[in-house]
Protein backbone atom coordinates (compact mmCIF):
# COMPACT_ATOMS: atom_id res chain seq x y z
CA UNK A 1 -27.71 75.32 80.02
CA UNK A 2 -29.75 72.89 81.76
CA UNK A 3 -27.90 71.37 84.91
CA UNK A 4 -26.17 73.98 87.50
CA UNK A 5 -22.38 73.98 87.42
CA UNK A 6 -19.59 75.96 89.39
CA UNK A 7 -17.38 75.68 86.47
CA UNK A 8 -19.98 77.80 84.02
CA UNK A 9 -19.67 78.80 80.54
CA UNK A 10 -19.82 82.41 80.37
CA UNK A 11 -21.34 82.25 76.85
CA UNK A 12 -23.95 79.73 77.92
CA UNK A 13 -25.07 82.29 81.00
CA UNK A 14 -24.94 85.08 78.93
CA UNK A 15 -27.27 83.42 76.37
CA UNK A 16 -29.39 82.04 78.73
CA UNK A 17 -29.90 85.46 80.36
CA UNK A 18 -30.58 87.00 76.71
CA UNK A 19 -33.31 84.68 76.02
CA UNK A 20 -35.10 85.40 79.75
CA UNK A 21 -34.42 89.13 79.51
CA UNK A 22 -38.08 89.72 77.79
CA UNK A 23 -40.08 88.92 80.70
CA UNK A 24 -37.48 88.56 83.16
CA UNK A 25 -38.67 91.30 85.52
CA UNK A 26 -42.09 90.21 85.34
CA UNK A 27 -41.21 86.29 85.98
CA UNK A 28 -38.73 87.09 89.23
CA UNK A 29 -41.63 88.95 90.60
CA UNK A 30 -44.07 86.14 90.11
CA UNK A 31 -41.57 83.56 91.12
CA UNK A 32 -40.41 85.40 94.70
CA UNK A 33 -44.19 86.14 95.18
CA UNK A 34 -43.13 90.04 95.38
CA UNK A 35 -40.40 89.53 97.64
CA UNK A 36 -37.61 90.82 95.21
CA UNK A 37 -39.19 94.07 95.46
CA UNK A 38 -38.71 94.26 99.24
CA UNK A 39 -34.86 92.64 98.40
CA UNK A 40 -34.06 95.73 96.08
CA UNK A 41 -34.97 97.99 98.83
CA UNK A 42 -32.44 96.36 101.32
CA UNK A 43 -29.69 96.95 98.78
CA UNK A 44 -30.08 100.04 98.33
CA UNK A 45 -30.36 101.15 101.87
CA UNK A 46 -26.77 98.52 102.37
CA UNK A 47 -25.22 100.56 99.83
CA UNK A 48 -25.90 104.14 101.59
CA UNK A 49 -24.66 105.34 98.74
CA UNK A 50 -25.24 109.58 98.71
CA UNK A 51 -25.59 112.08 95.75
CA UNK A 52 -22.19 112.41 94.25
CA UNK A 53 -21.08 109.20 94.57
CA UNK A 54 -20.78 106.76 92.53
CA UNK A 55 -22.36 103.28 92.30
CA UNK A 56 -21.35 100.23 89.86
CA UNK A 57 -24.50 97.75 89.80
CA UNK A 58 -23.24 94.56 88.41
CA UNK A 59 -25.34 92.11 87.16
CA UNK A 60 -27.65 94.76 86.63
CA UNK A 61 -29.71 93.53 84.14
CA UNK A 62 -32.59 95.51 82.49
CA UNK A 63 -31.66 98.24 85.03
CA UNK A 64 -34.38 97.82 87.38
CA UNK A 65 -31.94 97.55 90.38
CA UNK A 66 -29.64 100.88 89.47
CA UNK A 67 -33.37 102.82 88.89
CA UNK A 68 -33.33 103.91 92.60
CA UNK A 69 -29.65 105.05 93.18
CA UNK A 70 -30.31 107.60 89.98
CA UNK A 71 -33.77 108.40 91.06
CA UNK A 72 -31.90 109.60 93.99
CA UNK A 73 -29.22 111.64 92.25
CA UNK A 74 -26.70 109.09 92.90
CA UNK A 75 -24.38 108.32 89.77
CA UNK A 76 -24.83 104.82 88.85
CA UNK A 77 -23.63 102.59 85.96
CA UNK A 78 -25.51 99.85 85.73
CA UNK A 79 -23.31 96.96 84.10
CA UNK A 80 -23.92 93.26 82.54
CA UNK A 81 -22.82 90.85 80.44
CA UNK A 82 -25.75 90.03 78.87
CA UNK A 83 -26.43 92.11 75.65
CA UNK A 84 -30.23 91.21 75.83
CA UNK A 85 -30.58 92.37 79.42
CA UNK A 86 -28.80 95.61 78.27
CA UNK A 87 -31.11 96.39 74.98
CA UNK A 88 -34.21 95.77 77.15
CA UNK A 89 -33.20 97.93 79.98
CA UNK A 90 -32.13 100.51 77.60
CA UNK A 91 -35.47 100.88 75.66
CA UNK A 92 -36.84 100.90 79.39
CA UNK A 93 -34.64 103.91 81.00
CA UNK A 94 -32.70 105.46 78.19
CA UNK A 95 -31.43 107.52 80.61
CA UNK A 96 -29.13 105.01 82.12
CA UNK A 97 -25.59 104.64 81.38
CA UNK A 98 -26.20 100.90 80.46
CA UNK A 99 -22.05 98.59 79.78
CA UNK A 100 -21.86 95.67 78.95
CA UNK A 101 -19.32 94.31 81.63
CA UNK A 102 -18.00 90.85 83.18
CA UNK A 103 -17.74 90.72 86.45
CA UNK A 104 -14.36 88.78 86.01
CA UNK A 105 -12.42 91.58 83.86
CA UNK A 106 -14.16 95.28 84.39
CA UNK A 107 -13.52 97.88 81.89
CA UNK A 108 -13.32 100.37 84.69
CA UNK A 109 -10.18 102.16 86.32
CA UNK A 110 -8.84 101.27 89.72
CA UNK A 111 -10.60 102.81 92.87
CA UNK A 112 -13.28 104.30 90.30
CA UNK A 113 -15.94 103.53 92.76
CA UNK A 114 -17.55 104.22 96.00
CA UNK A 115 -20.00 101.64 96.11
CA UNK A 116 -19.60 98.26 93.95
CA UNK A 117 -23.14 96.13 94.47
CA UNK A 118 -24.36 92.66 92.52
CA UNK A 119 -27.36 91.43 93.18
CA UNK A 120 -28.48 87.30 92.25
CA UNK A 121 -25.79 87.40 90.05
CA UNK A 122 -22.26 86.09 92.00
CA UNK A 123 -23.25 82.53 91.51
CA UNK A 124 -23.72 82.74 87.69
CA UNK A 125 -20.09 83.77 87.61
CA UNK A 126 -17.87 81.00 86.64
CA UNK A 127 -15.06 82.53 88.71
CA UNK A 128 -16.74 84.22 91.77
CA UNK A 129 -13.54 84.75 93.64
CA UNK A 130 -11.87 86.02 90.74
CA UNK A 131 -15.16 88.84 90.15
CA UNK A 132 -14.82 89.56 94.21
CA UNK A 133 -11.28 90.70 93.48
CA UNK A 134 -12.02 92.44 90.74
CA UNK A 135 -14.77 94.29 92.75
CA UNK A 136 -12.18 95.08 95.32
CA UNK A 137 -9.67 96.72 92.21
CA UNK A 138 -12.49 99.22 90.79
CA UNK A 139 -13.79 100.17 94.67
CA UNK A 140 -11.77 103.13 96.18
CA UNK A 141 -9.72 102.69 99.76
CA UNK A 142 -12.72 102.28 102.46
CA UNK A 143 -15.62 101.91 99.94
CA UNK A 144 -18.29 99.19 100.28
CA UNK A 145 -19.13 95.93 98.69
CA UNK A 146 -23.24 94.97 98.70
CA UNK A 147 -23.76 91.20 97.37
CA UNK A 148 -27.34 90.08 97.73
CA UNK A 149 -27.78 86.35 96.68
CA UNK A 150 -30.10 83.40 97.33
CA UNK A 151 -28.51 82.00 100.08
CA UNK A 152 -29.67 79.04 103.11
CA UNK A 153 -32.80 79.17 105.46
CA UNK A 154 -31.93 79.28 108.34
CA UNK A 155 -34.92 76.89 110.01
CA UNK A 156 -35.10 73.53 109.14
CA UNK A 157 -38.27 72.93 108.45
CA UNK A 158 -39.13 76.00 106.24
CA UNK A 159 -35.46 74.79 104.57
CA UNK A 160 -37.22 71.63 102.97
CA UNK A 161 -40.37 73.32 102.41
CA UNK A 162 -37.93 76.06 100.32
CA UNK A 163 -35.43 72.98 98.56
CA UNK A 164 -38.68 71.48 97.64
CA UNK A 165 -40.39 74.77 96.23
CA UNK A 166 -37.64 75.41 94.00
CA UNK A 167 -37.32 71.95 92.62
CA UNK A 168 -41.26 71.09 92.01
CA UNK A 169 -42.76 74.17 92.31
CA UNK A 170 -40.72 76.78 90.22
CA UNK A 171 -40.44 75.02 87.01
CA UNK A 172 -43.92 74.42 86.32
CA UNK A 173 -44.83 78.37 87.08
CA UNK A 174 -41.57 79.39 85.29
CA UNK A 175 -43.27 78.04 81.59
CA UNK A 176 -46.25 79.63 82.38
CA UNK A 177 -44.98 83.10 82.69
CA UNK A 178 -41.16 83.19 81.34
CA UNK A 179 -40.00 83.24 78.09
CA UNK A 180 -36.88 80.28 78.58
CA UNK A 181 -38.89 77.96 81.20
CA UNK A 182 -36.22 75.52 81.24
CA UNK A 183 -33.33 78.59 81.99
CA UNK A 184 -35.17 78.46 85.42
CA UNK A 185 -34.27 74.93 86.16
CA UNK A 186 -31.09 76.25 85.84
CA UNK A 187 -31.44 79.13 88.33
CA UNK A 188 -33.23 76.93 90.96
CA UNK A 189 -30.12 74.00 90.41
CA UNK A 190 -27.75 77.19 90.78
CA UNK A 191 -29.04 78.26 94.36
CA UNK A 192 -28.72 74.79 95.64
CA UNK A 193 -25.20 74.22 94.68
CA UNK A 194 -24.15 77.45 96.34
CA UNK A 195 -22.21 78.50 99.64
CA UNK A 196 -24.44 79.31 103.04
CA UNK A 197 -24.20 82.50 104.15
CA UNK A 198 -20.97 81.88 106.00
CA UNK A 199 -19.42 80.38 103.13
CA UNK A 200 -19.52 83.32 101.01
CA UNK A 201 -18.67 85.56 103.91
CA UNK A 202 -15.27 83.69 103.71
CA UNK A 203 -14.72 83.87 100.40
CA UNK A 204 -15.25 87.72 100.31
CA UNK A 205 -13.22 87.90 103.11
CA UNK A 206 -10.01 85.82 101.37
CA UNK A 207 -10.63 88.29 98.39
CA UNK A 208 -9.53 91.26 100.73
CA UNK A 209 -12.39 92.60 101.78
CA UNK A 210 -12.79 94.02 105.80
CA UNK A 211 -15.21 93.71 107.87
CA UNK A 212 -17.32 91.64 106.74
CA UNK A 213 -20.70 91.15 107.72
CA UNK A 214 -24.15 89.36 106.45
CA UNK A 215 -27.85 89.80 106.98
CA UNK A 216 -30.72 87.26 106.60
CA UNK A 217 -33.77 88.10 104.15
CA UNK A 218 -36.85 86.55 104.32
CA UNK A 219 -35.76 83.99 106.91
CA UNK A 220 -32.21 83.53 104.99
CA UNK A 221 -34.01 82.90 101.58
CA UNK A 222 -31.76 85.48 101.06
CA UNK A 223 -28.61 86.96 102.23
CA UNK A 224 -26.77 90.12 102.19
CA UNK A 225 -23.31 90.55 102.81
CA UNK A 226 -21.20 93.72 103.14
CA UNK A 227 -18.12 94.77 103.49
CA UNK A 228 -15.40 97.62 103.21
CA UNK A 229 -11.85 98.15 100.85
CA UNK A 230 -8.98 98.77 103.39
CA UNK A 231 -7.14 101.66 103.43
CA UNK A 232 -10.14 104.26 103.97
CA UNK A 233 -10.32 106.15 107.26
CA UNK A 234 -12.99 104.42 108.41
CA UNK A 235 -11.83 101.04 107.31
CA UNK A 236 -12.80 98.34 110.06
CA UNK A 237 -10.84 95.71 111.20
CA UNK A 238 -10.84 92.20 109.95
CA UNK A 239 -13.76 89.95 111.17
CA UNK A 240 -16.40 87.69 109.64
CA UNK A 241 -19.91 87.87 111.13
CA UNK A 242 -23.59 87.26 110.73
C-alpha cells in the first residue's frame, strides 16, 4: 500500500503491518523521538483500569501496549489483525493472551469488557465507525473507551513544521531503521487524511458513546479521546468536549 486511503483494504494493512512488525517497536521509537513511550503511559492512566478487570487492547500489536495493564495484575487481551505483529509479540511475552482480531467484527461476547482501548490504529481501519460500534457491543453498561491517535497541532506554526516532518523527514529515517520503508509513507499519508480532534470526537459520539471527551499530546501531535457505554451508574450525560 503506498498512497493513504479511507476506503482501505484490510488485507493490504494487515500485510503491510506483517512486514513492519520486525522492527516496528524499535522504528516508532526512533520516528516519535521517544515520545510514544510517554503516549503509552497516558493510555494507561485514561484507561484506570484496576486488578480484576478486564482490558481489550486493540491494535495491539507485538504487545508492547497491553505489557503494563498485566504487569499490573489487570487482565488484558491484547488483540490484532496482523498475524506478524501477533508471532512477534508472542515470542516477546509468551505470557500474553495474544487474538488475532478485527476491529470491525470481534470474536468476543457482548459487554465482555470493562475497558476497550486502541491505540494508532482507528485510522488503519477501513470502517472506523463500524469498529467504534463494535467497541461499544463488547464494553459492558458504563465502561470506557481510550482511542489514542495522531491527531492535529493545535499551533499553526509548529502545524507546518509537523505536515512537513512527516512528509520529508520520516521517509528518509524510516529506510534507515524499518524493515518496509515505503509502509511508512503510508502511515505519514494516513495521519494527514484523518479527522482533527473534534472530528473524531463526533464520530465516537454518533457511535453511542457518552461523554465524550479529548486530550492534546505533545501539543495535539496526538490526541486522546474517552468516553463511557450508557447504562452504567455512573454513566455521564451526552456532551462532546476538548
Amino acid at each position: 500500500m503506498s498512497r493513504a486511503s479511507l476506503d482501505k483494504d484490510p488485507r493490504d494493512v494487515a500485510a503491510m503491518f506483517d512486514d513492519v512488525a520486525r522492527r516496528y517497536d524499535v522504528t516508532n521509537d526512533v520516528l516519535s523521538l521517544g515520545q510514544d513511550r510517554l503516549w503509552r503511559r497516558a493510555v494507561v492512566s485514561a484507561c484506570a483500569a484496576r486488578p480484576g478487570q478486564r482490558v481489550l487492547d486493540i491494535a495491539a500489536g507485538t504487545g508492547t501496549s497491553s505489557e503494563p495493564f498485566a504487569d499490573s495484575g489487570v487482565d488484558v487481551v491484547p488483540a490484532d489483525f496482523s498475524l506478524g505483529m501477533l508471532r512477534v509479540g508472542h515470542r516477546r511475552r509468551n505470557d500474553l493472551g495474544f487474538t488475532a482480531a478485527d476491529a470491525m467484527r470481534l470474536p468476543f461476547a457482548d459487554d465482555a469488557f470493562d475497558v476497550v482501548t486502541m491505540s494508532f490504529g482507528l485510522r488503519n481501519v477501513s470502517d472506523p465507525d463500524a469498529a467504534l460500534r463494535e467497541f461499544l457491543r463488547v464494553t459492558k453498561p458504563g465502561g470506557r473507551l481510550v482511542v489514542c491517535e495522531f491527531s492535529s497541532p493545535t499551533n499553526a506554526a509548529f502545524r507546518s513544521v509537523y505536515t512537513n516532518y512527516l512528509m520529508r523527514s520520516l521517509p528518509p529515517i524510516a529506510r534507515r531503521v524499518s524493515s518496509n520503508p515505503e509502509s511508512y509513507v503510508y502511515l505519514a499519508e494516513s495521519i494527514r487524511a484523518w479527522p482533527d480532534q473534534r472530528g473524531l470526537a463526533r464520530r465516537v459520539a454518533d457511535a453511542g458513546w457518552e461523554g465524550v471527551q479529548w486530550r492534546d499530546l505533545t501539543g495535539g501531535i496526538v490526541a486522546l479521546h474517552r468516553a463511557t457505554k450508557p447504562g452504567g451508574h455512573d454513566a455521564a450525560a451526552p456532551h462532546v468536549e476538548g
